[in-house]
Protein backbone atom coordinates (compact mmCIF):
# COMPACT_ATOMS: atom_id res chain seq x y z
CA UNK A 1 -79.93 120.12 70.81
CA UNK A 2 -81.18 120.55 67.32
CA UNK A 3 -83.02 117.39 66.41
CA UNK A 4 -81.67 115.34 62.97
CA UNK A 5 -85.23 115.30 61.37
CA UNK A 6 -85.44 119.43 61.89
CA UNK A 7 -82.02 119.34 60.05
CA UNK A 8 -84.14 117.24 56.98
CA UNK A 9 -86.89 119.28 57.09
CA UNK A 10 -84.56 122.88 57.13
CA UNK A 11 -82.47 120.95 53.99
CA UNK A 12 -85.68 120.35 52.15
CA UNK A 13 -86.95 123.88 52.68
CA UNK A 14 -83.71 125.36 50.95
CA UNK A 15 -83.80 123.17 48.37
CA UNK A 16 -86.96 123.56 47.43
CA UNK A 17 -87.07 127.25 47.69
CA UNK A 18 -90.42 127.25 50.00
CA UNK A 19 -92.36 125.93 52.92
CA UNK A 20 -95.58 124.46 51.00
CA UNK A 21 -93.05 122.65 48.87
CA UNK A 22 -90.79 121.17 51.36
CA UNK A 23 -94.10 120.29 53.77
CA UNK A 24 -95.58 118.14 49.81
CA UNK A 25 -92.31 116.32 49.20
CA UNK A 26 -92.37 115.46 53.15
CA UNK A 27 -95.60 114.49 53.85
CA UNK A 28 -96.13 116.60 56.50
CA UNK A 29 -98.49 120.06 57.10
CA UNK A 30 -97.09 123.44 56.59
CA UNK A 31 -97.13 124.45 59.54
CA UNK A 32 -94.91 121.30 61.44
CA UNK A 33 -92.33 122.36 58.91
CA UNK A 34 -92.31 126.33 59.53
CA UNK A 35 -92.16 125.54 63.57
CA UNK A 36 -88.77 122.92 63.36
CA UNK A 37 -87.38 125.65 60.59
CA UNK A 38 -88.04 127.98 63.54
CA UNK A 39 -86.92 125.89 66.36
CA UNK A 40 -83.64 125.71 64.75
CA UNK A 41 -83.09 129.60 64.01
CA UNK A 42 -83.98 129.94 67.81
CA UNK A 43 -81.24 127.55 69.20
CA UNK A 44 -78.36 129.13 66.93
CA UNK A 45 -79.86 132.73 67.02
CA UNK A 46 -79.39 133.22 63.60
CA UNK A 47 -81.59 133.96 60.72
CA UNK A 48 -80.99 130.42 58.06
CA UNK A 49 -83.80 131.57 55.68
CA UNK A 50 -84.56 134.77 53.83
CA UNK A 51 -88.45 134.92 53.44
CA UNK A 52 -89.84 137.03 50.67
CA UNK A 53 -93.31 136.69 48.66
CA UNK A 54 -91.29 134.63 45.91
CA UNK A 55 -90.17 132.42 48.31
CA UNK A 56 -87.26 131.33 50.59
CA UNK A 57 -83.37 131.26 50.20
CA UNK A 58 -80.55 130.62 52.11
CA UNK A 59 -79.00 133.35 53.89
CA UNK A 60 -74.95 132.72 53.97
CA UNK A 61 -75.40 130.85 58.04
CA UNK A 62 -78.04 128.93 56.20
CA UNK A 63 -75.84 127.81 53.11
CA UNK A 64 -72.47 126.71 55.69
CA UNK A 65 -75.59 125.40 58.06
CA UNK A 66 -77.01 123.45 55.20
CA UNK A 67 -73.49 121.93 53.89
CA UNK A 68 -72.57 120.51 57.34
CA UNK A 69 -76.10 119.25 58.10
CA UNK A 70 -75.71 117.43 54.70
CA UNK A 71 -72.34 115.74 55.97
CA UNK A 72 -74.01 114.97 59.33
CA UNK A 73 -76.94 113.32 58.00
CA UNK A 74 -75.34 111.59 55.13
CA UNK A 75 -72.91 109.66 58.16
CA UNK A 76 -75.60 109.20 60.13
CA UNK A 77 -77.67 107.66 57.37
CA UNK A 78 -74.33 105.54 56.29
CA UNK A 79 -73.87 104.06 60.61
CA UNK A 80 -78.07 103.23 60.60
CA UNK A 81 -77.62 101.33 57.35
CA UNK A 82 -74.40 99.49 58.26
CA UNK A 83 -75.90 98.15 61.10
CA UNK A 84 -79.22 97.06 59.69
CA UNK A 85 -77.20 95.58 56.92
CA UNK A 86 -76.14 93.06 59.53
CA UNK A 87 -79.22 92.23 60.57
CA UNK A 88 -80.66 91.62 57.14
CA UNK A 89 -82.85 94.59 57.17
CA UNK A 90 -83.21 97.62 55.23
CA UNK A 91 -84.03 100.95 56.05
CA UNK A 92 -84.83 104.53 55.85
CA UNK A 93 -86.34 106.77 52.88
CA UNK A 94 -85.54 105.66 49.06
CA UNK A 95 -86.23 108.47 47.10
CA UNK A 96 -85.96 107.64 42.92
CA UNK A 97 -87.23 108.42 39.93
CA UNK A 98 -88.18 106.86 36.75
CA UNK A 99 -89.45 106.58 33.71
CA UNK A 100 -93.70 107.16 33.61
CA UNK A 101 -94.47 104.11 31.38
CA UNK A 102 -92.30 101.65 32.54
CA UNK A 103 -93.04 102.82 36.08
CA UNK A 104 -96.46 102.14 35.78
CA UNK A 105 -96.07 98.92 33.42
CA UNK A 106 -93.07 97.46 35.31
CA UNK A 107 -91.57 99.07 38.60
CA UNK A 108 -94.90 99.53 40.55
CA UNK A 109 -95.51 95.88 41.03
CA UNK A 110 -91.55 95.14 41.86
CA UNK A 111 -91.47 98.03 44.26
CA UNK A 112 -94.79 96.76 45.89
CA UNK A 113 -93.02 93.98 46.53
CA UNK A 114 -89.78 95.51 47.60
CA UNK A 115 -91.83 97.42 50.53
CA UNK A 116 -93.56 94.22 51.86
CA UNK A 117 -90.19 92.77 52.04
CA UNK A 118 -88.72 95.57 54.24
CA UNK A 119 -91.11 96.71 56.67
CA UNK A 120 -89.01 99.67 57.74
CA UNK A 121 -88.44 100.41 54.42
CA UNK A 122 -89.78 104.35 53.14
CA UNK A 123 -90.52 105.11 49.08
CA UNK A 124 -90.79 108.30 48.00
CA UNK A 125 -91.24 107.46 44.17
CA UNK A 126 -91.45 109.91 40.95
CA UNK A 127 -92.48 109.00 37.60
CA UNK A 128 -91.41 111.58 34.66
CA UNK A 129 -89.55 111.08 31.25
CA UNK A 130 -87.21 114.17 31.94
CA UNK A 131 -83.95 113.41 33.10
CA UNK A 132 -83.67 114.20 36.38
CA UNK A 133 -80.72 115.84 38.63
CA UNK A 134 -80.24 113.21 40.94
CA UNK A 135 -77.60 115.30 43.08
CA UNK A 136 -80.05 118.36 42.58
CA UNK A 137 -83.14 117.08 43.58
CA UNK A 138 -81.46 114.84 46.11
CA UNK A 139 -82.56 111.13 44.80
CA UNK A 140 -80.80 107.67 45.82
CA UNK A 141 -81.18 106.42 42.50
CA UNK A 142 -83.06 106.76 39.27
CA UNK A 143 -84.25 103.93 36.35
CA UNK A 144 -82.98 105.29 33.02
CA UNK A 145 -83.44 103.80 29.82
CA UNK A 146 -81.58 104.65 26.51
CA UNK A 147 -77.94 105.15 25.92
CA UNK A 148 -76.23 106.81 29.27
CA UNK A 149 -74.28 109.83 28.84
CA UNK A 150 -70.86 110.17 30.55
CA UNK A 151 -71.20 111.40 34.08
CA UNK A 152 -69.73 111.13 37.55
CA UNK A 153 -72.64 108.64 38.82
CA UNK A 154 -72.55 104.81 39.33
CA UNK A 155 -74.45 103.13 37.13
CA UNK A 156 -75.26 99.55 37.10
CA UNK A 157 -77.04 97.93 33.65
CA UNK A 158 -80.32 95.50 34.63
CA UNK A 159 -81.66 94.50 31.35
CA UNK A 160 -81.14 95.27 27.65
CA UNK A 161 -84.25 97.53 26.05
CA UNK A 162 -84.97 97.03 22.42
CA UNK A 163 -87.38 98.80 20.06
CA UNK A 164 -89.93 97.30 17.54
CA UNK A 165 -91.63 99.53 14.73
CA UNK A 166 -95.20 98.45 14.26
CA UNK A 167 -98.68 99.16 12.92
CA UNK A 168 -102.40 97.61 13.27
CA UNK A 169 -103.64 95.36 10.72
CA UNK A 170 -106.21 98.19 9.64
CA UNK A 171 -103.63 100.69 9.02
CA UNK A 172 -101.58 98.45 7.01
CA UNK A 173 -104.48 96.89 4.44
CA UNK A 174 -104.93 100.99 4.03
CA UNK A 175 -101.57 102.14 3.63
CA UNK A 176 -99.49 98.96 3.30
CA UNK A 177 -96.03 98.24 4.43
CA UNK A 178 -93.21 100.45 4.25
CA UNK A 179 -90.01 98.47 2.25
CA UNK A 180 -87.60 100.15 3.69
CA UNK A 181 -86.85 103.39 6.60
CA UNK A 182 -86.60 106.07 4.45
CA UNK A 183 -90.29 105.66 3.76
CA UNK A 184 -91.20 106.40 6.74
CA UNK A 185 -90.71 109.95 5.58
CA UNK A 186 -92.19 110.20 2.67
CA UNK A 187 -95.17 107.43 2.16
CA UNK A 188 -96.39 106.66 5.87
CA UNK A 189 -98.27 108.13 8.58
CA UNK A 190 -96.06 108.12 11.87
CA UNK A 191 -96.82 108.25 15.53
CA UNK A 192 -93.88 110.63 16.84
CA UNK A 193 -92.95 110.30 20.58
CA UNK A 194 -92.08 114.06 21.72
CA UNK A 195 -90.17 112.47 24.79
CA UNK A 196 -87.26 111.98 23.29
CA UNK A 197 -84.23 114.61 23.01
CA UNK A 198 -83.79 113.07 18.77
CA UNK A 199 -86.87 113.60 16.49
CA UNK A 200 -85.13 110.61 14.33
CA UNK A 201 -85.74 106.62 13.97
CA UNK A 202 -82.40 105.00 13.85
CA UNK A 203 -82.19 101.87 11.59
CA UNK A 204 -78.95 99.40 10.76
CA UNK A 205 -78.74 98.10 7.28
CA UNK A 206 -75.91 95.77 7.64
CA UNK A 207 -73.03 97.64 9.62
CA UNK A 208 -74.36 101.05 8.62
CA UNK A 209 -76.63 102.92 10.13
CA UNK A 210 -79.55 104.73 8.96
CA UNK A 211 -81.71 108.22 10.76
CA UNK A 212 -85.28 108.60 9.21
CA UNK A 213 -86.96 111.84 10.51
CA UNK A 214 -90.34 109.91 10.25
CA UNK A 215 -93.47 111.96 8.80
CA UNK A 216 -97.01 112.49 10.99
CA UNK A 217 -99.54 114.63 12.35
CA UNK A 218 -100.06 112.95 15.55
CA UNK A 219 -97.19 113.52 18.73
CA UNK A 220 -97.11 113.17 22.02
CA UNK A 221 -95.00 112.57 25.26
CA UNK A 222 -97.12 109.08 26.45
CA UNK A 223 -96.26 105.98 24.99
CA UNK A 224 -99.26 104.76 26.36
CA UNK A 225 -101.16 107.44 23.79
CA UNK A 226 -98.82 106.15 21.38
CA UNK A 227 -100.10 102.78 21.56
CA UNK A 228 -103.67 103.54 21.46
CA UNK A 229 -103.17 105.42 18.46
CA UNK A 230 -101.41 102.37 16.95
CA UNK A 231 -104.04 100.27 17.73
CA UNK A 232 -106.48 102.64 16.60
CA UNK A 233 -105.11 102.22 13.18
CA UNK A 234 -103.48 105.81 13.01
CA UNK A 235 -99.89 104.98 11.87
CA UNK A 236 -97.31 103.34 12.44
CA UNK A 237 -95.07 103.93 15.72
CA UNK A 238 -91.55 103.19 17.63
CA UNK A 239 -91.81 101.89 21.26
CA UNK A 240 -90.06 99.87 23.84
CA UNK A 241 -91.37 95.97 24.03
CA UNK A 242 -91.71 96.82 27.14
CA UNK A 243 -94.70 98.32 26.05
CA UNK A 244 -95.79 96.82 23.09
CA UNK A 245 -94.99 93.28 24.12
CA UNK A 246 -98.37 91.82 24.84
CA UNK A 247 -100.22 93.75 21.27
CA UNK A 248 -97.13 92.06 19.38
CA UNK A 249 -97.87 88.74 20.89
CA UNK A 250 -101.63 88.91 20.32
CA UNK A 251 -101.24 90.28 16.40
CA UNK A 252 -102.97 93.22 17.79
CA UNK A 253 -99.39 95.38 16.09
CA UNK A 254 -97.19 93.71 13.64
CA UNK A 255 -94.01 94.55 13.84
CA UNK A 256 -92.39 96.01 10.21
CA UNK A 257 -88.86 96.56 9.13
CA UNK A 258 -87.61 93.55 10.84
CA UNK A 259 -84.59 93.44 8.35
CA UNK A 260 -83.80 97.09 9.62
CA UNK A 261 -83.18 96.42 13.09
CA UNK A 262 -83.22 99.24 15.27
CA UNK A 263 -80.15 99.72 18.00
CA UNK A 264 -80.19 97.78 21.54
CA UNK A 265 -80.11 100.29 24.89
CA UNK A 266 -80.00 99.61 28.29
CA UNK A 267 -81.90 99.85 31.27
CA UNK A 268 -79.61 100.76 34.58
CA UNK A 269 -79.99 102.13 38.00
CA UNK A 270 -78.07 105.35 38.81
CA UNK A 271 -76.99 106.67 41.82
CA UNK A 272 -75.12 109.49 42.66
CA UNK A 273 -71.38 109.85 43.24
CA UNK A 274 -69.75 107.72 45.90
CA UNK A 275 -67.95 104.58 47.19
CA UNK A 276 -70.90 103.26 49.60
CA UNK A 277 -73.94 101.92 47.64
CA UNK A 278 -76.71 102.26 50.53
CA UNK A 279 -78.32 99.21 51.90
CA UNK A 280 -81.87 100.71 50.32
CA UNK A 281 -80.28 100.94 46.51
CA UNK A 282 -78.37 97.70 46.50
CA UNK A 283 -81.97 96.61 47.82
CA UNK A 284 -83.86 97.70 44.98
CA UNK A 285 -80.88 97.22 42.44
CA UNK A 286 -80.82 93.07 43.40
CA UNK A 287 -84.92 93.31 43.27
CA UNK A 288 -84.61 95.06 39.23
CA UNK A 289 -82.09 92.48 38.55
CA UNK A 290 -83.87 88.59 39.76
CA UNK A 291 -87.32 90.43 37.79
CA UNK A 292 -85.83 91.99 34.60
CA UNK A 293 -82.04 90.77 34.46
CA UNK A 294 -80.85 88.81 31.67
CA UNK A 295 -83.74 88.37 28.71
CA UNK A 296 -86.61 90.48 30.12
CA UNK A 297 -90.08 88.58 29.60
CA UNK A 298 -91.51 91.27 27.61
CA UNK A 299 -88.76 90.48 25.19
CA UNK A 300 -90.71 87.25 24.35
CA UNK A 301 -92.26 89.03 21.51
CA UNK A 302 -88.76 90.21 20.54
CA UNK A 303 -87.94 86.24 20.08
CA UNK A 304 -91.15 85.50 18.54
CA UNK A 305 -90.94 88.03 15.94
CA UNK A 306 -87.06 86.76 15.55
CA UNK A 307 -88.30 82.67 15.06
CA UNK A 308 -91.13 83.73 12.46
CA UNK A 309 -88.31 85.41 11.04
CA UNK A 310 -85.96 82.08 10.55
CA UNK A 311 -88.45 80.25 10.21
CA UNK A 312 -89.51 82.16 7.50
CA UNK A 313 -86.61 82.25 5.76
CA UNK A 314 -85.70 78.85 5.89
CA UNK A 315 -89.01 78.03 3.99
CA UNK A 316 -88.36 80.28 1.27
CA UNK A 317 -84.86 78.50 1.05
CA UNK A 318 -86.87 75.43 0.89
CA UNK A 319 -89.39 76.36 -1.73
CA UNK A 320 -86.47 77.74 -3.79
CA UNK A 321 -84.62 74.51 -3.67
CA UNK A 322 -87.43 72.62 -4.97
């Protein structure tokens, strides 16, 4: 009988489109994966992959081969996690992606903890800010943060994400403040995150909104680089307080524009098509939401900021009255 792992191993071969690459993403040698992709061929007698120096494919028995292996394993995966959902555990390989700074900042130490609960429990993790086919690259879930486009998946929202704009102390006693967005393109050096699919700032002045395409020398696709350069004194930059929380709190940044509010996202697990959430992403899903759900704690600074604020305001009031 062909074994259920040498169907894995022959699925991750034709996706992948090659033998080194399937034997990476499975932890395994080379040559383990080129002998089960050969044990099957033998037992059906039919030639599943066409090798050539560019790679492998699916010949047409490999494609209808693939399809019902995907069916098999996808039922067999459901029955396993059934029954270990009734005895409390969870199981098998969690494959998601997300986010690179927030994985590192925030998801590392809640997986960590997520694997040390469940013993029997596999991660297979990826951290990259490109959006990433789940169906295609055959994840359980992914982290996204932002606004979600319309799509077929489940998604399920953890935490709300909200934006500060800030600058060091240096670079504002050099440059000063900015008095209003549309500065940001003309009088200000900006930190630009290249990440992002919209080269603009989005402000709200009241109900309307307001795009700056900000001015600056200085890009790149790392908010952790961002941040460095902010507290280097280089200009002044848009990020997460998931990322900036702790410079905010210490005065390290100061946040700017505060009566220009920028818009409120989301952060949400997404999984793929389907009625059945698997025991492994309601798992991790339940673990996002007792750590992050409702007010996140890097959001503290977000408060902070919003009590100076009042507090603020209410003294001017007070001064003016007397």
């Amino acid at each position: 009988m062909i074994e259920l792992e040498d169907m894995r191993y022959f699925i991750e071969v034709a996706e992948s489109g090659g033998f080194s690459r399937a034997a990476a993403r499975l932890g395994v040698s080379k040559s383990i994966v080129s002998r089960r992709i050969a044990r099957i061929e033998e037992h059906l007698g039919a030639r599943l992959l066409n090798r050539t120096t560019r790679g492998v494919t699916a010949s047409d028995a490999g494609l209808e081969f693939k399809a019902r292996a995907e069916r098999l394993l996808a039922d067999y995966d459901e029955a396993l996690d059934a029954v270990a959902v009734h005895g409390g555990e969870v199981v098998g390989r969690l494959r998601i992606s997300a986010p690179l700074s927030f994985g590192i900042h925030h998801l590392a130490p809640v997986l960590a903890e997520l694997a040390a609960a469940h013993p029997r429990l596999e991660l297979d993790v990826s951290l990259s800010d490109r959006l990433v086919d789940l169906i295609g690259e055959r994840l359980d879930a992914a982290i996204r943060i932002g606004k979600l486009e319309d799509s077929s998946h489940v998604a399920r929202r953890i935490a709300p994400i909200r934006s500060l704009v800030v600058a060091s102390p240096a670079y504002l006693a050099r440059k000063g403040r900015p008095a209003r967005p549309e500065d940001l393109a003309t009088d200000h050096d900006c930190l630009i995150y290249t990440g992002s699919r919209s080269p603009e700032w989005v402000f709200t002045r009241g109900e309307a909104t307001i795009s700056v395409r900000p001015r600056g020398r200085l890009r790149s696709d790392s908010g952790e680089t961002l941040v460095a350069w902010a507290l280097a004194g280089l200009g002044i930059v848009q990020l997460p307080s998931f990322l900036i929380g702790d410079t905010v709190d210490t005065g390290a940044l100061v946040p700017l524009l505060l009566d220009h509010p920028t818009p409120e996202f989301g952060m949400y697990v997404v999984r793929p098509p389907g009625p059945h959430t698997p025991g492994k992403v309601r798992a991790l899903t339940e673990a996002l939401l007792r750590h992050f759900g409702g007010t996140p704690a890097w959001d503290r600074c977000v408060r902070h900021v919003a009590e100076t604020e009042a507090a603020a305001r209410q003294a001017k009031k007070a001064e003016e009255r007397g």
